[in-house]
Protein backbone atom coordinates (compact mmCIF):
# COMPACT_ATOMS: atom_id res chain seq x y z
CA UNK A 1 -47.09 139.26 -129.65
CA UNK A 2 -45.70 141.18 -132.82
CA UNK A 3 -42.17 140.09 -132.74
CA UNK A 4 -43.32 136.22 -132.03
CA UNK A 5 -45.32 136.50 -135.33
CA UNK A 6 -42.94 138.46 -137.40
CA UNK A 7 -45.18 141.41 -137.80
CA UNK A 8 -42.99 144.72 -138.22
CA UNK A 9 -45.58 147.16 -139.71
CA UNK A 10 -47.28 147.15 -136.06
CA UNK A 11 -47.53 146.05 -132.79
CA UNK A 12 -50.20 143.51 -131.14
CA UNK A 13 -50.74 142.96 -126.86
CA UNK A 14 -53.11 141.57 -125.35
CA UNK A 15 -53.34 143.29 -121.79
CA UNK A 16 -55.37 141.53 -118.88
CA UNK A 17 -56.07 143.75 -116.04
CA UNK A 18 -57.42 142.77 -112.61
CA UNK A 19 -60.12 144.05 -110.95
CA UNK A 20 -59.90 148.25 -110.74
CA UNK A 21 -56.28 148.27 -112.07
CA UNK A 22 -55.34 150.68 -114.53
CA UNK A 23 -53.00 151.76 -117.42
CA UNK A 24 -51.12 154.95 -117.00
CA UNK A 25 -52.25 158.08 -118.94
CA UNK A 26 -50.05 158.99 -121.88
CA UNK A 27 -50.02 160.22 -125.16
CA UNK A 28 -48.01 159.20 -128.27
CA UNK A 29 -46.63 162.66 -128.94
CA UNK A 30 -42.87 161.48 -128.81
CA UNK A 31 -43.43 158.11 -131.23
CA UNK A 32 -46.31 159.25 -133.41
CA UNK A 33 -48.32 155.77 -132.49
CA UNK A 34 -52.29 155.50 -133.13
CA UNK A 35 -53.94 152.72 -130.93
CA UNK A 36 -56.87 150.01 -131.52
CA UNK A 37 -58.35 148.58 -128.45
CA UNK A 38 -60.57 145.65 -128.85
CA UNK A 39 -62.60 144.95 -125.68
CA UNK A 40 -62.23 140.85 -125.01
CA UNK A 41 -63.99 140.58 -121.95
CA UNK A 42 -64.73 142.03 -118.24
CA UNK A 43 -65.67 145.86 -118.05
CA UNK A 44 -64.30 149.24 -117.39
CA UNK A 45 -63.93 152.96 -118.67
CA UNK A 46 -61.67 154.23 -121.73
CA UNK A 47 -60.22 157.98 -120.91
CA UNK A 48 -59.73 159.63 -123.86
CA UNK A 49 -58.49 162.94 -123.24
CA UNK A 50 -61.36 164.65 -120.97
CA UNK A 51 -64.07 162.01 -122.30
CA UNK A 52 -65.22 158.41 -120.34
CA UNK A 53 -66.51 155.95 -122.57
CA UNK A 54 -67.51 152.47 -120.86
CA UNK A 55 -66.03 149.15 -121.85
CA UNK A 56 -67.90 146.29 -122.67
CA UNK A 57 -66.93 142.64 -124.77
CA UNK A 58 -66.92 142.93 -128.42
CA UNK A 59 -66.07 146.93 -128.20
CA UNK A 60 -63.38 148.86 -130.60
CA UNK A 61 -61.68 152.05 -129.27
CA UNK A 62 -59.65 154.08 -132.07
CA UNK A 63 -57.13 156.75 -130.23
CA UNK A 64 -55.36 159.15 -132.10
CA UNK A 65 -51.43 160.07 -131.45
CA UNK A 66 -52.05 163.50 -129.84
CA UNK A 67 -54.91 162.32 -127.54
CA UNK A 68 -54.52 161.19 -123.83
CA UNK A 69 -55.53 157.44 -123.23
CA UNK A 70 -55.90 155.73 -120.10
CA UNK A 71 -58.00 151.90 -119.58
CA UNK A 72 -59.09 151.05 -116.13
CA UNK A 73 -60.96 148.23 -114.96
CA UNK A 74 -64.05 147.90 -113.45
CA UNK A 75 -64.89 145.15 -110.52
CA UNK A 76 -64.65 141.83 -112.90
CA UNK A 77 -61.39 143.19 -114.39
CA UNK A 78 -61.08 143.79 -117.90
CA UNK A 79 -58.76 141.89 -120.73
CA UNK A 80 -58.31 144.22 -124.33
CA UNK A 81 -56.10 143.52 -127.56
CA UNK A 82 -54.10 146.67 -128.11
CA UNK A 83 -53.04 147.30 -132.15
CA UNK A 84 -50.67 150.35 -132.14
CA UNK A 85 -48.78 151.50 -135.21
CA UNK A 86 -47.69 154.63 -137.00
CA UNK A 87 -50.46 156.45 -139.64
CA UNK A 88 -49.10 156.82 -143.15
C-alpha cells in the first residue's frame, strides 16, 4: 500500500487472515523496523515475545525492533493494518 501512495518514510499492509492462520514469528533485528498493528476486525492473539495479548476490532499493538511478534487468528479470522518503519 506504501509504494501505491508514494509514502517512503514507512510502510502500510493491510493483512487479512483466515480462520486460525498465522504470521510467522520474527524479529526486526536485521532491518531495525518497529511495527503498529491496528486490529480491523475478526479476533485472535498477538505474541509478543513470551506474552499473549488477545485481539479484538478497534485494538493498537506497538512492537519494538528487538521483540518477537507473531498474529494468529482465532475462528472468525482476523484482518489488521500493519505500519512498520524505522525509529529516529
Amino acid at each position: 500500500m506504501s509504494e501505491a501512495l508514494g509514502i517512503k518514510a514507512f510502510e502500510v499492509y493491510t493483512v487479512e487472515l483466515p480462520p486460525k492462520a498465522e504470521t510467522v514469528r520474527h524479529d526486526h533485528l536485521n532491518d531495525g523496523v518497529e511495527d503498529l498493528y491496528f486490529i480491523v476486525s475478526g479476533e485472535g492473539w498477538a505474541f509478543v515475545d513470551e506474552e499473549s495479548v488477545p485481539l479484538q476490532p478497534s485494538l493498537f499493538i506497538a512492537v519494538t525492533v528487538e521483540s518477537t511478534r507473531q498474529l494468529r487468528a482465532g475462528s472468525s479470522g482476523l484482518t489488521f493494518v500493519a505500519i512498520c518503519g524505522r525509529p529516529h
